[in-house]
Protein backbone atom coordinates (compact mmCIF):
# COMPACT_ATOMS: atom_id res chain seq x y z
CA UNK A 1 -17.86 10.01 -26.20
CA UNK A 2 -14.83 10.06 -28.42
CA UNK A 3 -11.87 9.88 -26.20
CA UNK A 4 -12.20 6.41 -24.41
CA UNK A 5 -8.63 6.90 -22.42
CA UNK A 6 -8.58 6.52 -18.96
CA UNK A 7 -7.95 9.86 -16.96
CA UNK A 8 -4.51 10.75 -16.96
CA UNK A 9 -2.87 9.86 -13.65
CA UNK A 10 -5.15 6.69 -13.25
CA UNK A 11 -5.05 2.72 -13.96
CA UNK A 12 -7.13 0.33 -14.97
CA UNK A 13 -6.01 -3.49 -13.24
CA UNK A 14 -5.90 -6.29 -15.57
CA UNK A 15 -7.01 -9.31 -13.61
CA UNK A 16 -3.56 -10.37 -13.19
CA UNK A 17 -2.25 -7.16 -11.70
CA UNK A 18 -5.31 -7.58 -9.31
CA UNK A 19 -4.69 -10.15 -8.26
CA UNK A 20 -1.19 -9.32 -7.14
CA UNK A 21 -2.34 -6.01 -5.53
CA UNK A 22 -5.09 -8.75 -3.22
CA UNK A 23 -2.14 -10.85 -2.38
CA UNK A 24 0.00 -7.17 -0.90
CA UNK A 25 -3.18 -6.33 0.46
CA UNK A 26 -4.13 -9.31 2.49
CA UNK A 27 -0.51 -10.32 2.94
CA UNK A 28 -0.44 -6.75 4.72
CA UNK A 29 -3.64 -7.05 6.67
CA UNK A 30 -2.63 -10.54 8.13
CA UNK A 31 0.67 -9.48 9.46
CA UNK A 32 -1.60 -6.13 10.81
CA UNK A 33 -3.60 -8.95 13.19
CA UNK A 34 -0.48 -10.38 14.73
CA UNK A 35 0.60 -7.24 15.77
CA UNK A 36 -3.41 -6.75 17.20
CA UNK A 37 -4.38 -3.87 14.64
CA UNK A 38 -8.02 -4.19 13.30
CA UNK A 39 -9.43 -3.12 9.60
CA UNK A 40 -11.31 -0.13 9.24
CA UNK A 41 -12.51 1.89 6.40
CA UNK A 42 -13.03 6.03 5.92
CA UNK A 43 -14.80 7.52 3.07
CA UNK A 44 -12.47 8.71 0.10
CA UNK A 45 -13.08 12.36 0.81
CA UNK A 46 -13.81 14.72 3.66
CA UNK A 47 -14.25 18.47 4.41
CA UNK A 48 -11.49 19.90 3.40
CA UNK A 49 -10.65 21.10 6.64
CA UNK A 50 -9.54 17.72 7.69
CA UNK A 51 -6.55 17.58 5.19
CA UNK A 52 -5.67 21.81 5.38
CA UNK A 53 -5.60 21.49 9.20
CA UNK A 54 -3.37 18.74 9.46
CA UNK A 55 -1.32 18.47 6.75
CA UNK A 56 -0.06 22.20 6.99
CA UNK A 57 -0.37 24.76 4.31
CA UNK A 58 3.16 24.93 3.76
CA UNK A 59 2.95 20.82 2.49
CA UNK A 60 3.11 20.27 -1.20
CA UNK A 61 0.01 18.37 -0.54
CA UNK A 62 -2.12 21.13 -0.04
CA UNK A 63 -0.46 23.97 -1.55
CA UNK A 64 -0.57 22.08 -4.84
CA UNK A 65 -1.80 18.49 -4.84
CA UNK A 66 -5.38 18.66 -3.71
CA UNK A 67 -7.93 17.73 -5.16
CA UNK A 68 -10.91 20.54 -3.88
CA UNK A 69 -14.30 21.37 -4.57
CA UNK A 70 -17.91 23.04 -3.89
CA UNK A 71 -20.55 20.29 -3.29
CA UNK A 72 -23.61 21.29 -4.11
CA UNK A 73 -24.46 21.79 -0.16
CA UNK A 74 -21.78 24.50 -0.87
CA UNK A 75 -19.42 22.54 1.08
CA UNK A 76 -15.48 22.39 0.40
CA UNK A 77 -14.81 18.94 -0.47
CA UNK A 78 -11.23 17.14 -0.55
CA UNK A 79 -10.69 13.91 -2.11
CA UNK A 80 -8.23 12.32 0.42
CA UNK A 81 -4.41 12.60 -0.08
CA UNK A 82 -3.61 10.51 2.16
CA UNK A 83 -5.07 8.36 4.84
CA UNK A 84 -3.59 9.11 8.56
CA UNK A 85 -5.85 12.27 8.85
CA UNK A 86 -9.09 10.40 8.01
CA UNK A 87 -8.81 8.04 9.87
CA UNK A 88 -7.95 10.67 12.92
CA UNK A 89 -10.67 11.96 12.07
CA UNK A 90 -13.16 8.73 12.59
CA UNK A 91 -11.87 8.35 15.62
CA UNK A 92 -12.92 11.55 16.98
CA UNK A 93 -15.92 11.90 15.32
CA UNK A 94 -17.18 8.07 16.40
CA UNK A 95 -16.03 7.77 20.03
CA UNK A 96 -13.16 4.88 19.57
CA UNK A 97 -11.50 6.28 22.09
CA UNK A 98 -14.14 4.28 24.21
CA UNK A 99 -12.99 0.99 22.70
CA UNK A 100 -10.47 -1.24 24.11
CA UNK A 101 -7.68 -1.38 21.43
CA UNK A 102 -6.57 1.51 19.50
CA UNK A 103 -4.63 -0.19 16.58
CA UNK A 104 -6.06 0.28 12.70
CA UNK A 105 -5.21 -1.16 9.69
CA UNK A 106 -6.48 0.23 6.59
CA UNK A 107 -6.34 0.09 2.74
CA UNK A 108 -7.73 2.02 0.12
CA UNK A 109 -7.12 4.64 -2.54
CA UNK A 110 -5.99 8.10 -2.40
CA UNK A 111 -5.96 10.38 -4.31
CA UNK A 112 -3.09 13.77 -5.85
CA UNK A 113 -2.77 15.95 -8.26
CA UNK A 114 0.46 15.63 -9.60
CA UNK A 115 2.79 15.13 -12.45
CA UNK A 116 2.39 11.06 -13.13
CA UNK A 117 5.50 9.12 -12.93
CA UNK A 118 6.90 5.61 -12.23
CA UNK A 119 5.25 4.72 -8.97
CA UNK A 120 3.66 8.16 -8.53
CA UNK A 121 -0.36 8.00 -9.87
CA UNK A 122 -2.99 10.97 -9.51
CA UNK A 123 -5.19 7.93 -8.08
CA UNK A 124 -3.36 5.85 -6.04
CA UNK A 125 -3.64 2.87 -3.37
CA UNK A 126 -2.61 2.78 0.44
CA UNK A 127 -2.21 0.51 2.54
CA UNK A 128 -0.82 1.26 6.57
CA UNK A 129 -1.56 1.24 10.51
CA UNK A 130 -1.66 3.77 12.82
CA UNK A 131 -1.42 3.09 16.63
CA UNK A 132 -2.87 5.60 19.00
CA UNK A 133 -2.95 5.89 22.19
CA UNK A 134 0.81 4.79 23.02
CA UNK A 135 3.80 7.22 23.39
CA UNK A 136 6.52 4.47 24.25
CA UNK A 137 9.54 3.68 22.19
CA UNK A 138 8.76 0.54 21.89
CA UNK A 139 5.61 1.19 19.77
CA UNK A 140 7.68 2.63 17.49
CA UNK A 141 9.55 -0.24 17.06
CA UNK A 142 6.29 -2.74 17.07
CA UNK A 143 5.49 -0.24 14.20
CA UNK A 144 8.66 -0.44 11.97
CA UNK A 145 8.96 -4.33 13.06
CA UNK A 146 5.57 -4.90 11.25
CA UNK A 147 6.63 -2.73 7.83
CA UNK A 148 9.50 -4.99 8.36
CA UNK A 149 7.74 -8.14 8.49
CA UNK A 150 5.56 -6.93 5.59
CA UNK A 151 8.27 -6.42 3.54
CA UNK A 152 10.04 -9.90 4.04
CA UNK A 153 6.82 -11.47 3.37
CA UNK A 154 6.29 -9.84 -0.09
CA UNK A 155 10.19 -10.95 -0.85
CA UNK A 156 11.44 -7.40 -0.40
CA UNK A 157 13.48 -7.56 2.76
CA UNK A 158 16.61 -7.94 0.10
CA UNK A 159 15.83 -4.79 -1.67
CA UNK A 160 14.65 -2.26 0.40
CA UNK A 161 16.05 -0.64 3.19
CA UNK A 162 15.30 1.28 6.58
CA UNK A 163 16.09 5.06 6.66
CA UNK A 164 15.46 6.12 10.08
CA UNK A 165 15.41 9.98 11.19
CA UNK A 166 14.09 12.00 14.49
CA UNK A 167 12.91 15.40 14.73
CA UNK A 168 12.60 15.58 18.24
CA UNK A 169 10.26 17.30 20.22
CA UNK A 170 8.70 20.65 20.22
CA UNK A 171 11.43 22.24 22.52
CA UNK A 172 14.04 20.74 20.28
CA UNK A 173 12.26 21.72 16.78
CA UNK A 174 12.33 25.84 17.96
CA UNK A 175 15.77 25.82 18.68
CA UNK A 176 16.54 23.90 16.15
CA UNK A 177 14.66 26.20 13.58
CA UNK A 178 16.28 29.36 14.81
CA UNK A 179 19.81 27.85 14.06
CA UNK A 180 18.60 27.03 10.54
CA UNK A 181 16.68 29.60 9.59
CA UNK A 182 19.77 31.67 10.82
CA UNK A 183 22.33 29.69 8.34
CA UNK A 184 19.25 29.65 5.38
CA UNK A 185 19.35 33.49 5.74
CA UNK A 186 22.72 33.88 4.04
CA UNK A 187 21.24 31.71 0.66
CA UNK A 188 17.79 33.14 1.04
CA UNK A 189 18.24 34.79 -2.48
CA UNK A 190 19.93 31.52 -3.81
CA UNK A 191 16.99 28.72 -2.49
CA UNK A 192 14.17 27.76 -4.88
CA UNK A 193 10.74 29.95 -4.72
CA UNK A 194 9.14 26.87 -2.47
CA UNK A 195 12.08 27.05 0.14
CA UNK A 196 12.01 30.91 0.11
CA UNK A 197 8.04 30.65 1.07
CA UNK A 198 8.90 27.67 3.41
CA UNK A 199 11.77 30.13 5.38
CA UNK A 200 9.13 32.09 6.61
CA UNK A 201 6.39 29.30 7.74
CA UNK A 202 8.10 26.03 8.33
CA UNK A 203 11.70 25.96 7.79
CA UNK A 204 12.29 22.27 8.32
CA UNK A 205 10.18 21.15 4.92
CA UNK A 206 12.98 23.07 3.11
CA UNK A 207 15.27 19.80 4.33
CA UNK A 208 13.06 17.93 2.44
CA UNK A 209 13.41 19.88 -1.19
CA UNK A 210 13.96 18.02 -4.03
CA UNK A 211 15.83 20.75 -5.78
CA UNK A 212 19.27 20.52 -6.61
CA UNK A 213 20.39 24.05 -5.92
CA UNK A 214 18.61 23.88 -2.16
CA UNK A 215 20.02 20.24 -1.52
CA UNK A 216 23.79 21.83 -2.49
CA UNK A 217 22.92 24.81 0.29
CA UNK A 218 22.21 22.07 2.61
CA UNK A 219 25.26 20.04 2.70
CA UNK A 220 26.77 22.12 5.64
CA UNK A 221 23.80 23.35 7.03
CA UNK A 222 23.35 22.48 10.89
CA UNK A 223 22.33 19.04 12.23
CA UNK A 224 18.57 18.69 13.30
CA UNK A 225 20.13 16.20 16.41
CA UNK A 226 22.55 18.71 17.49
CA UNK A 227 19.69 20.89 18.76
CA UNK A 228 18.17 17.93 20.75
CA UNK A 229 17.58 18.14 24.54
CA UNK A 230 17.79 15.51 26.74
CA UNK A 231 14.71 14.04 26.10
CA UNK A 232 14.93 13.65 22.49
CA UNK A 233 18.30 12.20 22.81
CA UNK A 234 17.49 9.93 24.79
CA UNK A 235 14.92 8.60 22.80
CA UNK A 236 16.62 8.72 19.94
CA UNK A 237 19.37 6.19 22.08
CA UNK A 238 16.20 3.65 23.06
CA UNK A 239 15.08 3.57 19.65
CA UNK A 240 18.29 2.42 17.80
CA UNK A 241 19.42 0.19 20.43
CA UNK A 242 15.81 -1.43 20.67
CA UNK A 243 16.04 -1.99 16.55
CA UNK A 244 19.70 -3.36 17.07
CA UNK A 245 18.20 -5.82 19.61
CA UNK A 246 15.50 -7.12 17.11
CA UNK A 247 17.71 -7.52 14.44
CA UNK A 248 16.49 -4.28 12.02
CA UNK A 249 19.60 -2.80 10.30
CA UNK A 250 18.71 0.80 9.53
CA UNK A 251 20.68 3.71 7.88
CA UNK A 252 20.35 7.53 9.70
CA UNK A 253 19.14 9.82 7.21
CA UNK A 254 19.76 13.33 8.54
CA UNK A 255 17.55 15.07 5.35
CA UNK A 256 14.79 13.00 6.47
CA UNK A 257 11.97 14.68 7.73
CA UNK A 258 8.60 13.15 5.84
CA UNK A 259 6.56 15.53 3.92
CA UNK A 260 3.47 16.27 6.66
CA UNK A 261 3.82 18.89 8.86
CA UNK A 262 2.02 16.54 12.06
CA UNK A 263 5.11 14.65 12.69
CA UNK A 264 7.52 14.68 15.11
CA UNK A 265 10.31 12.22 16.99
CA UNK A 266 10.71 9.16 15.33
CA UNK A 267 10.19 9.41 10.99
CA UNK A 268 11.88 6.28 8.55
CA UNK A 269 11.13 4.95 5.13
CA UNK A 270 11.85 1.44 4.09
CA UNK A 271 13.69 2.86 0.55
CA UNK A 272 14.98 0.99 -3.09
CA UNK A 273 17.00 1.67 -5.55
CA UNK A 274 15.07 -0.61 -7.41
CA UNK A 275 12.30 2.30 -8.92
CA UNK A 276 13.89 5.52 -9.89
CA UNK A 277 12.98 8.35 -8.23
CA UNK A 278 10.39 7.05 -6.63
CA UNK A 279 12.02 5.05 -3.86
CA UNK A 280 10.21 5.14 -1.28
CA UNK A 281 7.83 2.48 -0.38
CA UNK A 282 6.75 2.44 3.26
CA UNK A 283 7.16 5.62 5.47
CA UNK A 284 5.48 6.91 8.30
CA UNK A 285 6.30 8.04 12.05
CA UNK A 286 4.92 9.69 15.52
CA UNK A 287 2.50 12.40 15.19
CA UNK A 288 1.69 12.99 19.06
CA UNK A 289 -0.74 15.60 19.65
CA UNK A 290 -2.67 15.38 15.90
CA UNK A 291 -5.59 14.46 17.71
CA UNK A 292 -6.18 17.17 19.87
CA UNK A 293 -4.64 19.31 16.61
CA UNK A 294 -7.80 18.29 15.27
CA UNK A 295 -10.47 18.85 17.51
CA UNK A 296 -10.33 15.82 20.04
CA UNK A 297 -10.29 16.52 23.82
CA UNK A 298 -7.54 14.38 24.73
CA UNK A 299 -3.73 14.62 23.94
CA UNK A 300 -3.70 11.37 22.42
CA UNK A 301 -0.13 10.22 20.77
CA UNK A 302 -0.03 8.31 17.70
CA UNK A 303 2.65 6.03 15.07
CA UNK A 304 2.15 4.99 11.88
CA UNK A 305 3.04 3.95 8.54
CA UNK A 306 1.43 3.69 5.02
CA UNK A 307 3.05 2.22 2.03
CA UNK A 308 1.92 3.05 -1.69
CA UNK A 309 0.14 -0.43 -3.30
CA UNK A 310 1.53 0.40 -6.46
CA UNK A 311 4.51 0.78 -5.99
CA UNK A 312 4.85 -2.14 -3.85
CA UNK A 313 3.48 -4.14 -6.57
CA UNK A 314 5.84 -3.09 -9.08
CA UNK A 315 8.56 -3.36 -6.75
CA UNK A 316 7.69 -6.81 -6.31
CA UNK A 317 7.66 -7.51 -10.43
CA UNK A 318 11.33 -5.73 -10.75
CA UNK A 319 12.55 -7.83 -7.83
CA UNK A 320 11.43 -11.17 -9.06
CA UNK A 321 9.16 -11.62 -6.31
CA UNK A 322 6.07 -12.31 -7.67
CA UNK A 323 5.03 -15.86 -8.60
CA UNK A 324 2.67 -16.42 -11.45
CA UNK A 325 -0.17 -18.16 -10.29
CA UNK A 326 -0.69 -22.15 -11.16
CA UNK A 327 -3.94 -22.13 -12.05
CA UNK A 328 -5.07 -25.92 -12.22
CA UNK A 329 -7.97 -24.82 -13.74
CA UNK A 330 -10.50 -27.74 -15.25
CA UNK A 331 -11.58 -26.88 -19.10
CA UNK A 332 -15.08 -28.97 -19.45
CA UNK A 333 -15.39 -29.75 -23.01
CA UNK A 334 -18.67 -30.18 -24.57
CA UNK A 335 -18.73 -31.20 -27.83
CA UNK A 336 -21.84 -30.93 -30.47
CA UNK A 337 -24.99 -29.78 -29.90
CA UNK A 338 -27.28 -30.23 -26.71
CA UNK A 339 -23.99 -30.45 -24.50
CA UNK A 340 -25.27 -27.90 -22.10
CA UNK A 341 -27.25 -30.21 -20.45
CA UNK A 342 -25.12 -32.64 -19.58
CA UNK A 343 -21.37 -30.29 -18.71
CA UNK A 344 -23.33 -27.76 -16.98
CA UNK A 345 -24.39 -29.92 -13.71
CA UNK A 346 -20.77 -30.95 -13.73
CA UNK A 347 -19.23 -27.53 -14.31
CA UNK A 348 -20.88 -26.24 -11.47
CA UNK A 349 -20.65 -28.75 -9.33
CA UNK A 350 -16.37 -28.88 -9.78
CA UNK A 351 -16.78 -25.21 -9.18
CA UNK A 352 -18.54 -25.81 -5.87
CA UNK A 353 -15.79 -28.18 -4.91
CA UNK A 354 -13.46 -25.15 -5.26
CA UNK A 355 -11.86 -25.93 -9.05
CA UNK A 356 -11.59 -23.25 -11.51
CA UNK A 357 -13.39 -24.40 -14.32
CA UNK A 358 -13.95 -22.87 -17.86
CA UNK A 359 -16.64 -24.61 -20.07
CA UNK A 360 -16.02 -24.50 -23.61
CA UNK A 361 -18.39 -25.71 -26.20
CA UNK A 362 -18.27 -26.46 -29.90
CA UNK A 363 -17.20 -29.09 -32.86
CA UNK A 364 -14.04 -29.27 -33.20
CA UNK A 365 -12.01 -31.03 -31.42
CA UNK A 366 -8.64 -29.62 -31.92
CA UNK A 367 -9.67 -26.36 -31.54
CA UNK A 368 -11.11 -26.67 -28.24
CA UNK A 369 -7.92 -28.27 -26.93
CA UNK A 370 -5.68 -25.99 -28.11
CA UNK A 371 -7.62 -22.75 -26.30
CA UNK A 372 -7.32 -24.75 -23.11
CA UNK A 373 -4.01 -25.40 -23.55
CA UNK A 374 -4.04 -21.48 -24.07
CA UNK A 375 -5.98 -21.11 -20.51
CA UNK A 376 -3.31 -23.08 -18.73
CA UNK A 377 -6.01 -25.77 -17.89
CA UNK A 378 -4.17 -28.76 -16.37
CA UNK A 379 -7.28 -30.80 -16.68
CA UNK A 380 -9.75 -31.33 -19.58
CA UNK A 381 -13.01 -32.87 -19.65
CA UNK A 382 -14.01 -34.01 -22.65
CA UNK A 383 -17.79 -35.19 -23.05
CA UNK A 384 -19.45 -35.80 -26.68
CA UNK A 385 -22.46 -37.35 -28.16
CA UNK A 386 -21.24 -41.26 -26.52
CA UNK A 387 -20.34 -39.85 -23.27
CA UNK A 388 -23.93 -37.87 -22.60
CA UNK A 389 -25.86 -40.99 -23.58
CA UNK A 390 -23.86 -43.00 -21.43
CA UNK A 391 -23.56 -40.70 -18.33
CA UNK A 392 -19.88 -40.63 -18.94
CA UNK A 393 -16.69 -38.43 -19.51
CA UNK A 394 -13.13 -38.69 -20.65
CA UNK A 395 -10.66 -37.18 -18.24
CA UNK A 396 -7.56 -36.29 -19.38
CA UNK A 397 -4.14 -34.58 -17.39
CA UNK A 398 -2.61 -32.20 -20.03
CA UNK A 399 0.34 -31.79 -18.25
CA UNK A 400 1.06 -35.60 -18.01
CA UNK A 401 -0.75 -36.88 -20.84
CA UNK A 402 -2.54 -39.50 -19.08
CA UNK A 403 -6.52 -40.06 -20.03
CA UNK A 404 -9.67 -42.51 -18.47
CA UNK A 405 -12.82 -42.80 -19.06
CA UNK A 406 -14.80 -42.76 -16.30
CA UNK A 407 -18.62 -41.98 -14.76
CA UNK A 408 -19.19 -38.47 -14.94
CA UNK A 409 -20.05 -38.89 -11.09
CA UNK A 410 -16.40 -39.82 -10.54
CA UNK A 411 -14.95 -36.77 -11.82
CA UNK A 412 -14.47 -34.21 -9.17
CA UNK A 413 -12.90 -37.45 -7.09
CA UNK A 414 -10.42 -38.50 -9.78
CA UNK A 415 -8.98 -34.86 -10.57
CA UNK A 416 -8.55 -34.66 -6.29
CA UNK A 417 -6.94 -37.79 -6.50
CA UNK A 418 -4.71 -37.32 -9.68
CA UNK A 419 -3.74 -33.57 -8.06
């Protein structure tokens, strides 16, 4: 092997960056338990069917993004874009409709083929909920509450904002489409060669281009909410006033309108202007009847969000918001030959008692204390030829440049003590 790059589109995480993506991770699955969602985990690709049936063959997703193969069964395979349809599809496939609560977390990667970008990775990380089961209002708030809560946690509630957006119901999506596709008519020569394709099978994606000659065409196209009955109205009214309530300021985004072709009624995105073009960080939405869309007897409703890991954690780097961590770690210093013996038992005990402790051997002095200082260590150890015969060490706080001798016994007490 000659070309030892990493695949384009992909990342390796340095333990640092890790450890950051953890702290989003866990952050997001502790806020996920107040709310009463529980983990669970899908495999990272499925028939294919799974993602064509759901996502729509007019998405971007599948028309271009996939990533699709044979097995060797003779089976098409897809790697998973995205999450929601997975884990619809695990709870068909395994009965939870039998169990008592109907809330998931989940996190794991995902996977796109597609032009790699700030925040946009061919192998990328998700983390989100979906709650099935409930077609109230007020799970769609629970919902955007929790990507709210999320958000303030991380030390992003400052720099990111809530673009909220309906798209009705079915009744108000067909008239709704008929009025557009009658204005789109008039530019059909003038839209892009996706928006022409999308005329004919789903209309409403062509709100969502990104190109600039389609986005000018829509600026006096018809409103989306104009075409609402009296049902999706009125939703739309419970919604906003139940976010006003709770204290969730929220912008209306008419354009909005997600890119998956499942959803329906309520849609946001928690947005910045913090990462280029890539500003979303959090979106999601209701996607009643996806269920029963993909195989399941009953009519179950659903909500959701997912938010990309990456970009939340470099979100969180551009925003200030992420601490380094203090490591206290312990550097045991064993100087000379035969040290092993005696720093070893103490090394691991310290590392029982929940320290972080490198061990670091050798002869010269200087040397050794300078790489520690280079680790970050707060504590050093220091035990030569004297101390092993004696049973005894030389503790030392580098950050206050105190020192004692002391039993080697005493150690792990004095460095609880001195912390």
């Amino acid at each position: 092997m000659t070309d030892l790059r990493p695949v384009r589109g992909t990342h390796d995480w340095s333990p640092e960056e890790t450890r950051q993506f953890r702290h989003i991770v866990d952050m997001a699955r502790i806020i996920a338990a107040r709310y009463g969602f529980g983990e669970v985990m899908t495999p990272v690709f499925e028939y294919s069917e799974v993602f064509h049936r759901t996502l729509g063959d007019t998405s971007d997703i599948v028309s271009k993004e996939t990533y699709t193969f044979d097995d060797r069964g003779g089976d098409s395979i897809t790697l998973r874009p995205e999450i929601t349809a997975a884990l619809v599809r695990a709870f068909i496939s395994n009965g939870w409709q039998n169990h008592d609560r109907w809330r998931y977390f989940y996190a794991g990667p995902a996977f796109r083929y597609e032009r790699p970008q700030k925040g946009r990775m061919r192998q990328f990380h998700q983390l989100g909920v979906e709650w099935l089961g409930d077609d109230s209002v007020e799970s769609d708030v629970q919902v955007i509450a929790l990507a709210r809560d999320l958000l303030h946690a991380l030390g992003l509630g400052s720099v990111t904002t809530l673009e909220l957006n309906s798209l009705g119901d079915r009744e108000s999506r067909a008239a709704y489409r008929e009025t557009l596709v009658s204005y789109l008519q008039t530019y059909r020569n003038d839209l892009s060669e996706d928006s022409q394709q999308r005329l004919e099978k789903n209309p409403l994606r062509i709100l969502d281009s990104k190109d600039a000659g389609d986005r000018a065409i829509l600026v006096d196209a018809p409103k989306l909410i104009d075409a609402f009955n009296a049902t999706s109205r009125a939703r739309v009214d419970a919604l906003q006033q139940l976010l006003q309530q709770l204290g969730i300021s929220y912008q209306i985004n008419p354009k909005l309108v997600r890119g998956l072709d499942y959803y329906q009624h309520c849609v946001f995105e928690f947005t910045t202007d913090k990462l280029g073009a890539q500003n979303a960080v959090i979106a999601g939405g209701r996607y009643d009847g996806l269920v029963q869309q993909m195989g399941g007897k009953q009519d179950v409703p659903g909500v959701g969000f997912a938010g990309g890991i990456e970009r939340l954690v470099a979100l969180m780097r551009e925003a200030g918001a992420w601490q380094e961590e203090a490591p206290h770690i312990v550097a045991v210093i064993g100087l000379g030959e035969g040290s092993a013996e005696a720093c070893l038992p103490l090394v691991t005990s310290l590392r029982q008692a929940g320290h972080k402790v490198d061990y670091l051997t050798g002869n010269n002095m200087g040397k050794l204390m300078k790489k520690a200082d280079k680790l970050g260590a707060k504590y050093a150890v220091v035990i030569g030829e004297n101390e092993r015969i004696n049973a005894r060490a030389q503790l030392r706080d580098l950050t206050r440049g105190e020192q004692q001798e002391m039993a080697m016994e005493d150690i792990g007490k004095a460095i609880a003590t001195w912390r």
